[in-house]
N, C-alpha and C. Protein backbone atom coordinates (compact mmCIF):
# COMPACT_ATOMS: atom_id res chain seq x y z
N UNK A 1 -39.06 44.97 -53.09
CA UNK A 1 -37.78 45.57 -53.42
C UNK A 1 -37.71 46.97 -52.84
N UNK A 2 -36.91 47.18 -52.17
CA UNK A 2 -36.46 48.41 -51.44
C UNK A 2 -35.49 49.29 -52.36
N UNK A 3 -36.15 50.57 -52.77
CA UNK A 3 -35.30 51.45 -53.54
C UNK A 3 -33.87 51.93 -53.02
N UNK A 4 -33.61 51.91 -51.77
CA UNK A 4 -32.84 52.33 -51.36
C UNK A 4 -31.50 51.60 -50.71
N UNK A 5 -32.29 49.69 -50.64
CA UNK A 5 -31.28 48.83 -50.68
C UNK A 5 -30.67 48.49 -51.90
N UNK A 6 -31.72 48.88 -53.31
CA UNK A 6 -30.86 48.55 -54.66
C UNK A 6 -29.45 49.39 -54.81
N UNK A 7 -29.99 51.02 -54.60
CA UNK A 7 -29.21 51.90 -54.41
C UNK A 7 -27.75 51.54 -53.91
N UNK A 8 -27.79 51.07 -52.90
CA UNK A 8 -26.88 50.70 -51.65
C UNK A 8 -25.58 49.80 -52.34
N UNK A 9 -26.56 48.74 -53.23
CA UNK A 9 -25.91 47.77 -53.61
C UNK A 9 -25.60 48.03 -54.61
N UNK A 10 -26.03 48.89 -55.84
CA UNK A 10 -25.45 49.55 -57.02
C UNK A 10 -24.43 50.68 -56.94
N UNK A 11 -24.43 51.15 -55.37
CA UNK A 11 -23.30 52.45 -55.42
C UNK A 11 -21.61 51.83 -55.82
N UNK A 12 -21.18 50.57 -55.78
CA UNK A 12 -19.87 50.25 -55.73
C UNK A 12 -19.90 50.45 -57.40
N UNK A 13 -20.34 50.10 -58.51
CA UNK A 13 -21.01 49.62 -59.98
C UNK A 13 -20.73 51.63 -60.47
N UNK A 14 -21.55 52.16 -59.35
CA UNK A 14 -21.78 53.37 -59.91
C UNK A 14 -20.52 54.30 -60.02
N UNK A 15 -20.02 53.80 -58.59
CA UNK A 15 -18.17 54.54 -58.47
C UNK A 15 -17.76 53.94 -59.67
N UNK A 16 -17.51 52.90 -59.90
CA UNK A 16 -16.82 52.31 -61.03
C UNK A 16 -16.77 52.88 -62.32
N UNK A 17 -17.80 53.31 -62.62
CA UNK A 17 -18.29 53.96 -63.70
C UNK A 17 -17.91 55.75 -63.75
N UNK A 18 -18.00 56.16 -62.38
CA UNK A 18 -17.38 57.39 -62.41
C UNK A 18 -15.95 57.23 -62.21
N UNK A 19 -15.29 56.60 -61.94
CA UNK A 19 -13.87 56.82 -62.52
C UNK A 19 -13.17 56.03 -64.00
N UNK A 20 -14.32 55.44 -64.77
CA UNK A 20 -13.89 55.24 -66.09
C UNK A 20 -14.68 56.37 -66.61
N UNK A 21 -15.10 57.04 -66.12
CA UNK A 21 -15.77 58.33 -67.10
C UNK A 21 -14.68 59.46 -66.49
N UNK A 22 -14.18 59.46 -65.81
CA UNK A 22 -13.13 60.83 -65.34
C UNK A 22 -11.48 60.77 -66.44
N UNK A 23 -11.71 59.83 -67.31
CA UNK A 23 -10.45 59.53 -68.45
C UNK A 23 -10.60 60.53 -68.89
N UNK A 24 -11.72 61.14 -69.83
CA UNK A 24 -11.68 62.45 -70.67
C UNK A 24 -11.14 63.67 -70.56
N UNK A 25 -10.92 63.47 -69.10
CA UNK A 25 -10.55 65.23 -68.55
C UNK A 25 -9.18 65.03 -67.80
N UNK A 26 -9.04 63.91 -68.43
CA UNK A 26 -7.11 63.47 -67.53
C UNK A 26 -6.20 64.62 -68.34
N UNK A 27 -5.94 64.59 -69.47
CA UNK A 27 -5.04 65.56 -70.09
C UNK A 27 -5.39 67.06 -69.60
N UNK A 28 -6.37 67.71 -69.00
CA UNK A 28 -6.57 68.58 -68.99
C UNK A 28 -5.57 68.59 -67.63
N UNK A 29 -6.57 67.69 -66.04
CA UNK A 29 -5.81 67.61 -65.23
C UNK A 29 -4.51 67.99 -65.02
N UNK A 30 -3.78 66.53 -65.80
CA UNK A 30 -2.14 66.52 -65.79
C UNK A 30 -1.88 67.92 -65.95
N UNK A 31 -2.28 68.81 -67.30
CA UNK A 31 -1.56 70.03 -67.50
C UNK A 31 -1.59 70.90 -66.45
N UNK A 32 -3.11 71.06 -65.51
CA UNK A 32 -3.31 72.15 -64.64
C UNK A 32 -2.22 71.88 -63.47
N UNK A 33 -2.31 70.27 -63.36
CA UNK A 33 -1.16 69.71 -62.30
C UNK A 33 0.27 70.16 -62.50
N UNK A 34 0.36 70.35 -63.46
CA UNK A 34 1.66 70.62 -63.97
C UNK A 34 2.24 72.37 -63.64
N UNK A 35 1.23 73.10 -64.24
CA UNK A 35 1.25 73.74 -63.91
C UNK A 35 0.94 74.74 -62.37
N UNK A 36 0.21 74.19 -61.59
CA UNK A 36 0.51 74.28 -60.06
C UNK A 36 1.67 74.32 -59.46
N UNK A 37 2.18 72.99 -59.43
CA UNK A 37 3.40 72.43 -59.42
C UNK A 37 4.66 72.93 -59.50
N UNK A 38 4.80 73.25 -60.87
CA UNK A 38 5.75 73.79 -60.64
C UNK A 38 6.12 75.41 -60.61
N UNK A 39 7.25 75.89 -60.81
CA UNK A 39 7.59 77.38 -60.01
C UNK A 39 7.37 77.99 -61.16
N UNK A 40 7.09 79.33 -61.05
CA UNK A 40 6.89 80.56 -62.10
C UNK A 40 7.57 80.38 -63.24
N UNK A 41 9.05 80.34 -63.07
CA UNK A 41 10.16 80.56 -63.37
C UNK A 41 10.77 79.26 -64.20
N UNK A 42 9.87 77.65 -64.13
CA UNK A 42 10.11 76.67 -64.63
C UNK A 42 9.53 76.65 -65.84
N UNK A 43 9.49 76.43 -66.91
CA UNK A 43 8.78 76.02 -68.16
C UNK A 43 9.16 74.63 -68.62
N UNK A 44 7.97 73.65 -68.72
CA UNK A 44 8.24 72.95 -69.34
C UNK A 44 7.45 72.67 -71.21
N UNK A 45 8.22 72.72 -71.73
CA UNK A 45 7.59 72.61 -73.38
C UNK A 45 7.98 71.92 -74.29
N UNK A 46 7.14 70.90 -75.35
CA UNK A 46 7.66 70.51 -76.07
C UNK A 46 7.89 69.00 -75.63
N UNK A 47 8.48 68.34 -76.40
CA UNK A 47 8.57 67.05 -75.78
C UNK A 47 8.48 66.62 -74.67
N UNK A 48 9.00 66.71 -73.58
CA UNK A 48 9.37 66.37 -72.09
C UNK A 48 7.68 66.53 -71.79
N UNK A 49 7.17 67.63 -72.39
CA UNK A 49 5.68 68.04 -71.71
C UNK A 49 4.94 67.03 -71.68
N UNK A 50 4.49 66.69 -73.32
CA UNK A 50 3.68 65.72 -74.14
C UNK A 50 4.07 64.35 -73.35
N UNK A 51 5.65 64.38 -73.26
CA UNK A 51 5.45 62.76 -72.43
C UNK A 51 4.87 62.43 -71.08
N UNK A 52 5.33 63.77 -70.26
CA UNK A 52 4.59 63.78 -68.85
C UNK A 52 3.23 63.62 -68.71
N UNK A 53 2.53 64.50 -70.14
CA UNK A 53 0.91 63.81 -70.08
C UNK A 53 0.33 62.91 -70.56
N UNK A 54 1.27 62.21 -71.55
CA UNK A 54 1.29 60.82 -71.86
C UNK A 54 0.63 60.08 -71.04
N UNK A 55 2.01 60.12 -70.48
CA UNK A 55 2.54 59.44 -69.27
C UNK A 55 1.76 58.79 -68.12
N UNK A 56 1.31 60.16 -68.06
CA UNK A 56 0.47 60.15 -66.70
C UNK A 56 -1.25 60.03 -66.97
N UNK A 57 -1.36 60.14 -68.38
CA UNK A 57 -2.92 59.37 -69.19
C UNK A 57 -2.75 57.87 -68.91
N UNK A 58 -1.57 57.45 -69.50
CA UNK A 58 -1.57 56.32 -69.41
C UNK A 58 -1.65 55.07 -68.45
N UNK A 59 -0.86 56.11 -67.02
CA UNK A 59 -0.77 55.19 -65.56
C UNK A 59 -2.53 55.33 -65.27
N UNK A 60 -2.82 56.61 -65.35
CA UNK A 60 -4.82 56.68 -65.32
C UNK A 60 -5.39 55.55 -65.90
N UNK A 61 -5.03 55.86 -67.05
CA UNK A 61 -5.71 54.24 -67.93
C UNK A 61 -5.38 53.36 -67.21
N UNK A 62 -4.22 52.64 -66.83
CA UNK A 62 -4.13 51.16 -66.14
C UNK A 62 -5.13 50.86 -64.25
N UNK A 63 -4.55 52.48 -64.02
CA UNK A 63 -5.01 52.21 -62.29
C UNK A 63 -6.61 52.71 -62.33
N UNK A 64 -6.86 53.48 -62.91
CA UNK A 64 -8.64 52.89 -63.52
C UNK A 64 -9.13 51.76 -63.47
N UNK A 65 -8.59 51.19 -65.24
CA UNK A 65 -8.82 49.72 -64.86
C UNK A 65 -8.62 48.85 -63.64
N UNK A 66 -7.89 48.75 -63.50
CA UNK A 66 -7.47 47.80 -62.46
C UNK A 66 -8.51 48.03 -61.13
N UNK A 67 -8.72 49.25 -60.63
CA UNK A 67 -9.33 49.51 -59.87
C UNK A 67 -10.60 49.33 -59.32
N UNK A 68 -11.47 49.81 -60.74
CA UNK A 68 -12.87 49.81 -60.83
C UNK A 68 -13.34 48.37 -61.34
N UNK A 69 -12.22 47.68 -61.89
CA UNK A 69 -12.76 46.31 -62.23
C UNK A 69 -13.05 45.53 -60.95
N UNK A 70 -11.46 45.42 -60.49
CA UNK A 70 -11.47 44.86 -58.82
C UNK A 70 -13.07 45.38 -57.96
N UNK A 71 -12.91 46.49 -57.91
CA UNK A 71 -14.21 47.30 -56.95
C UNK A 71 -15.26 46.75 -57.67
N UNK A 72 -15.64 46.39 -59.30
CA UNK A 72 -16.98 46.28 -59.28
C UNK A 72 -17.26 43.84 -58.98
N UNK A 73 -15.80 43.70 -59.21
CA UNK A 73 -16.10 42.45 -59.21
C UNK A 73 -16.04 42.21 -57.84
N UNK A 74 -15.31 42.32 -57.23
CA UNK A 74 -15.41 42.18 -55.31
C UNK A 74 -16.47 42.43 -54.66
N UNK A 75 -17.14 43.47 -55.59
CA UNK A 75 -18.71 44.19 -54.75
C UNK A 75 -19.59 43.04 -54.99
N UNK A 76 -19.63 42.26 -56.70
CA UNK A 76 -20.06 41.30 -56.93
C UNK A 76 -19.89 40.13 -56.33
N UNK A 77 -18.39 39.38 -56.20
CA UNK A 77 -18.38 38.45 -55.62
C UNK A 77 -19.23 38.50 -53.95
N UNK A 78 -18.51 39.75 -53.18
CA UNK A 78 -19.69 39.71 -52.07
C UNK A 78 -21.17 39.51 -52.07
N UNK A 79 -21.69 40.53 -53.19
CA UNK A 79 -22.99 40.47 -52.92
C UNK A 79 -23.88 39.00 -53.13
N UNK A 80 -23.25 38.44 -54.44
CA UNK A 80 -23.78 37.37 -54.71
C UNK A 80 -23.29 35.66 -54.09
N UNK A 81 -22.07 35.99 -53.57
CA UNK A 81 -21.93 34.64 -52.38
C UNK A 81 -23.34 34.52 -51.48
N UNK A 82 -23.79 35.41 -50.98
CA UNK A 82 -24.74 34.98 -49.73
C UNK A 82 -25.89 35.16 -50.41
N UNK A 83 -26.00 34.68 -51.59
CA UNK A 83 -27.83 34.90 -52.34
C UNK A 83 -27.80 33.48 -52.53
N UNK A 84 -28.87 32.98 -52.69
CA UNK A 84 -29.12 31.50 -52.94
C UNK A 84 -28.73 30.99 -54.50
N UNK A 85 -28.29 31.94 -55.26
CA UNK A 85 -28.08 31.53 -56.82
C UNK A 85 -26.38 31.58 -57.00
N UNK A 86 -26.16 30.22 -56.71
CA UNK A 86 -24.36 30.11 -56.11
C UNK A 86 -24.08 30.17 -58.32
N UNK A 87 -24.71 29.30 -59.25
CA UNK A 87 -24.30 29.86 -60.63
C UNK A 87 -23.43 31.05 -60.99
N UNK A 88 -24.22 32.31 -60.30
CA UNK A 88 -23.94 33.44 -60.32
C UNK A 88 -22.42 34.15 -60.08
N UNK A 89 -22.76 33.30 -58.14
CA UNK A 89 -20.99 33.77 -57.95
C UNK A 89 -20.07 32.77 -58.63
N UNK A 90 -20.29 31.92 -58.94
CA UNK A 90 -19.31 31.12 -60.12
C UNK A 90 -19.04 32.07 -61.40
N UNK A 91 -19.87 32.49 -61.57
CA UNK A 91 -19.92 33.28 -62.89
C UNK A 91 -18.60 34.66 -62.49
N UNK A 92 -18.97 35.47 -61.52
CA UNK A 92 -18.11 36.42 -61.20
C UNK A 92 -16.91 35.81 -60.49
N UNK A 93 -16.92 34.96 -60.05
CA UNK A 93 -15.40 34.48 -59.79
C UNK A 93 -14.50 34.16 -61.36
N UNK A 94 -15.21 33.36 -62.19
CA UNK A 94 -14.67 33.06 -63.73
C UNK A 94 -14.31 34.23 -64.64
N UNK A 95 -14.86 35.71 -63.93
CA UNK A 95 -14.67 36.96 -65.02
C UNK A 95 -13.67 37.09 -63.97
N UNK A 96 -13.33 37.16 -62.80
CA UNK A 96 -12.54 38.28 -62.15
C UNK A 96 -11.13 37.18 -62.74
N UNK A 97 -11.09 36.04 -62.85
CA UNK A 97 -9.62 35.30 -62.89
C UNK A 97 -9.36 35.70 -64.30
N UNK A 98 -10.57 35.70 -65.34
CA UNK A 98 -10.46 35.82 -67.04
C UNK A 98 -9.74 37.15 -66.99
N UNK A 99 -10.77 38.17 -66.54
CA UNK A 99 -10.16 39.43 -66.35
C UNK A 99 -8.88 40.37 -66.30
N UNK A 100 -8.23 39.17 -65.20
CA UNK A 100 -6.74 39.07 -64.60
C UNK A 100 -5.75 38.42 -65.24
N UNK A 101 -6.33 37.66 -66.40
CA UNK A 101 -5.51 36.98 -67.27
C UNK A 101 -5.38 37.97 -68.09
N UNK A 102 -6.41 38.04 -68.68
CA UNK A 102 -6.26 39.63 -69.88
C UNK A 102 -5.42 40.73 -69.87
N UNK A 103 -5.57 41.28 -68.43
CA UNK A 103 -4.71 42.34 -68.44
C UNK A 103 -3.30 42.22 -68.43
N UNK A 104 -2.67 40.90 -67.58
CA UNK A 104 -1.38 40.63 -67.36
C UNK A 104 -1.27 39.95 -68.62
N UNK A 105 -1.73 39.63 -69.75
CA UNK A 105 -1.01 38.97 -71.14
C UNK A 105 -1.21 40.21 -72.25
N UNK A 106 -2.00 40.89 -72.04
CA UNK A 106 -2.64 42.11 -73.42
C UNK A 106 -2.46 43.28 -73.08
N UNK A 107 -2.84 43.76 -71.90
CA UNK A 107 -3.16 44.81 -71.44
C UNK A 107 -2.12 46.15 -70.58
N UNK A 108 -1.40 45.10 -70.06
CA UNK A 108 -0.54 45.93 -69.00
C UNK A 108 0.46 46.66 -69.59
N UNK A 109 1.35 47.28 -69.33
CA UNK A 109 2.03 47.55 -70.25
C UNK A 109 3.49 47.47 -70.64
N UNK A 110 3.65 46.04 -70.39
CA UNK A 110 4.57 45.53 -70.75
C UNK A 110 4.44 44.65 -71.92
N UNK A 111 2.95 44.41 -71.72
CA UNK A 111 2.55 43.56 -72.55
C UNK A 111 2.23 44.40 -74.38
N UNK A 112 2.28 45.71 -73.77
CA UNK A 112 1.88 47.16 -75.37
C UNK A 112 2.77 47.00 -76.50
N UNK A 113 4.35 46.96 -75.97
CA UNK A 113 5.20 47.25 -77.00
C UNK A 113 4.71 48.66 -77.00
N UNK A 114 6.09 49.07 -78.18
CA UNK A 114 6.20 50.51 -78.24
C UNK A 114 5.08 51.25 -79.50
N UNK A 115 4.69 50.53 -80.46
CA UNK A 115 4.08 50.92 -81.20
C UNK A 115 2.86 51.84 -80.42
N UNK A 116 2.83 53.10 -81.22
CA UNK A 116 1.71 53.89 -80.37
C UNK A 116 0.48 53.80 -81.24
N UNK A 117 0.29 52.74 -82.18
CA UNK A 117 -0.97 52.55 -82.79
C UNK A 117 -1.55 51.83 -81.40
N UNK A 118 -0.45 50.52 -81.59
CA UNK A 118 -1.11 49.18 -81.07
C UNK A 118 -1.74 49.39 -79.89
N UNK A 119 -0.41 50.71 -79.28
CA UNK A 119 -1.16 50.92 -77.86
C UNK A 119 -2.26 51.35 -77.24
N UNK A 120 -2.65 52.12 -78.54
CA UNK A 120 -4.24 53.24 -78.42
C UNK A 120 -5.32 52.52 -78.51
N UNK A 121 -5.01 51.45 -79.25
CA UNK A 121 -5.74 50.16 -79.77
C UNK A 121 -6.28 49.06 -78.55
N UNK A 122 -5.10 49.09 -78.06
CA UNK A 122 -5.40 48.24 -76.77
C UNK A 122 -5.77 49.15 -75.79
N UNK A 123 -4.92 50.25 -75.74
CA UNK A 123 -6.15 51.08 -74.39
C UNK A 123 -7.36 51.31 -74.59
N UNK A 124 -7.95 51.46 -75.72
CA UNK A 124 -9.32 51.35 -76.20
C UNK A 124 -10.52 49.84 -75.93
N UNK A 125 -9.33 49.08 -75.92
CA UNK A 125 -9.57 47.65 -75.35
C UNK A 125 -10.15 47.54 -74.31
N UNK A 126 -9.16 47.92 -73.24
CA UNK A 126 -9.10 47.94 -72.04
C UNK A 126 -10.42 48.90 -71.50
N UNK A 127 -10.28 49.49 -72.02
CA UNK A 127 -11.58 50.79 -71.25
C UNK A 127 -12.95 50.57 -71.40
N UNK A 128 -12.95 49.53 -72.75
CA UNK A 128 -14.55 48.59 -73.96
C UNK A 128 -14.32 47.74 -72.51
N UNK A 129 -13.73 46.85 -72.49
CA UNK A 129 -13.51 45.84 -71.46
C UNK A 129 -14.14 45.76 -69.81
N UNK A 130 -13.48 47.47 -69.57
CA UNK A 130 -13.78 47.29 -68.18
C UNK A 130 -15.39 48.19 -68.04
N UNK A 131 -15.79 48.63 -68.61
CA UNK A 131 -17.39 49.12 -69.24
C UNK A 131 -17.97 47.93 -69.04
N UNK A 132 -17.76 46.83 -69.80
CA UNK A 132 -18.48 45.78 -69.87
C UNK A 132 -18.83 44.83 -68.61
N UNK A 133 -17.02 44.89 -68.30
CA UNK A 133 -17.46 43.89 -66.88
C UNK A 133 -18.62 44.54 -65.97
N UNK A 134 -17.57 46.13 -65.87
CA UNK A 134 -18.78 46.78 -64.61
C UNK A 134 -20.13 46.43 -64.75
N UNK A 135 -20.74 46.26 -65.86
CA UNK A 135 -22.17 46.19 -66.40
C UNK A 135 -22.64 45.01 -66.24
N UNK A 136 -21.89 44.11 -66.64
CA UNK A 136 -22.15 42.64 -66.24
C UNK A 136 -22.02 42.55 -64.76
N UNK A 137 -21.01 42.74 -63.83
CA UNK A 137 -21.44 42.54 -62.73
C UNK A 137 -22.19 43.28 -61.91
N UNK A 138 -22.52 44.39 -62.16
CA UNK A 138 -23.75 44.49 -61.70
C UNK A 138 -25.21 44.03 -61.96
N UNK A 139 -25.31 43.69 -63.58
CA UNK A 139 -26.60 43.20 -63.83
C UNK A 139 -26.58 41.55 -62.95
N UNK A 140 -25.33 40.92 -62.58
CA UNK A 140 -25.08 40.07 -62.17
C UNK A 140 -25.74 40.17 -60.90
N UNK A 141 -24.59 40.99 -59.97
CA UNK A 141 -25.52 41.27 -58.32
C UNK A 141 -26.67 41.91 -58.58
N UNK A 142 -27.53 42.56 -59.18
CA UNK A 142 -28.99 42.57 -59.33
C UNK A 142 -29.87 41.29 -59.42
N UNK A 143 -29.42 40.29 -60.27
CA UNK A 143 -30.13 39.07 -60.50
C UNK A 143 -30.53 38.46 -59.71
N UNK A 144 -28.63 38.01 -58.48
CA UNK A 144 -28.99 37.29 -57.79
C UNK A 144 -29.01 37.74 -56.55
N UNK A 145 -29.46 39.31 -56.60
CA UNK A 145 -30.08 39.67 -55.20
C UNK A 145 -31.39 39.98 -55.07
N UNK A 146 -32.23 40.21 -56.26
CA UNK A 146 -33.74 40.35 -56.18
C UNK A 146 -33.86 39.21 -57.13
């Protein structure tokens, strides 16, 4: 085993993971963004604000997910098609379609409704969710590459 081919093959797993860990510091972002942005002389406060960083937590939350799931299951499906343990890529083909079901029936946000319990509830979902896959498919392409 080559330290530096595991490396190679864990860097897609590892991005994944650094942009579900960059959620925490989104509200901060949005505000500094906000404030760049716009002119001296603009203030925004108060409602309109809170929704813009909502807002823009929230599109983070979806294009996260969506993103890093795709990136860690694609890295998977590649790596593990050309290993001799075809189980495997069956396995990551069956999460990436499950996956894709989930989000377009639970997740997306059409699917939230307005309740802002339910929604925190399910974005909490979503973020448990895509933690997991990343983890699984990489312990996945580890398996069936060494």
């Amino acid at each position: 085993m080559d330290i530096a081919q595991i490396l190679a093959n864990s860097l897609p797993f590892l991005m994944a993971y650094a942009i579900q860990g960059l959620e925490a510091g989104m509200p901060s972002l949005v505000t500094n963004t906000l404030r760049v942005l716009l002119p001296e002389d603009v203030q925004i406060q108060g409602f309109p604000r809170q929704t813009a960083i909502k807002l823009a937590v929230h599109v983070y939350h979806q294009f996260s997910f969506i993103f890093s799931v795709l990136l860690s299951t694609v890295s998977a499906l590649g790596l593990t098609l050309v290993s001799k343990k075809r189980e495997v890529g069956i396995l990551v083909g069956f999460v990436l379609i499950v996956g894709t079901g989930m989000w377009i029936a639970r997740w997306q946000p059409l699917a939230r409704g307005l309740d802002e319990t339910e929604g925190a509830k399910r974005d909490k979902e979503m973020r448990c969710a895509a933690l997991c896959t990343i983890t699984l498919m990489l312990f996945a392409t580890l398996y069936a590459r060494y």
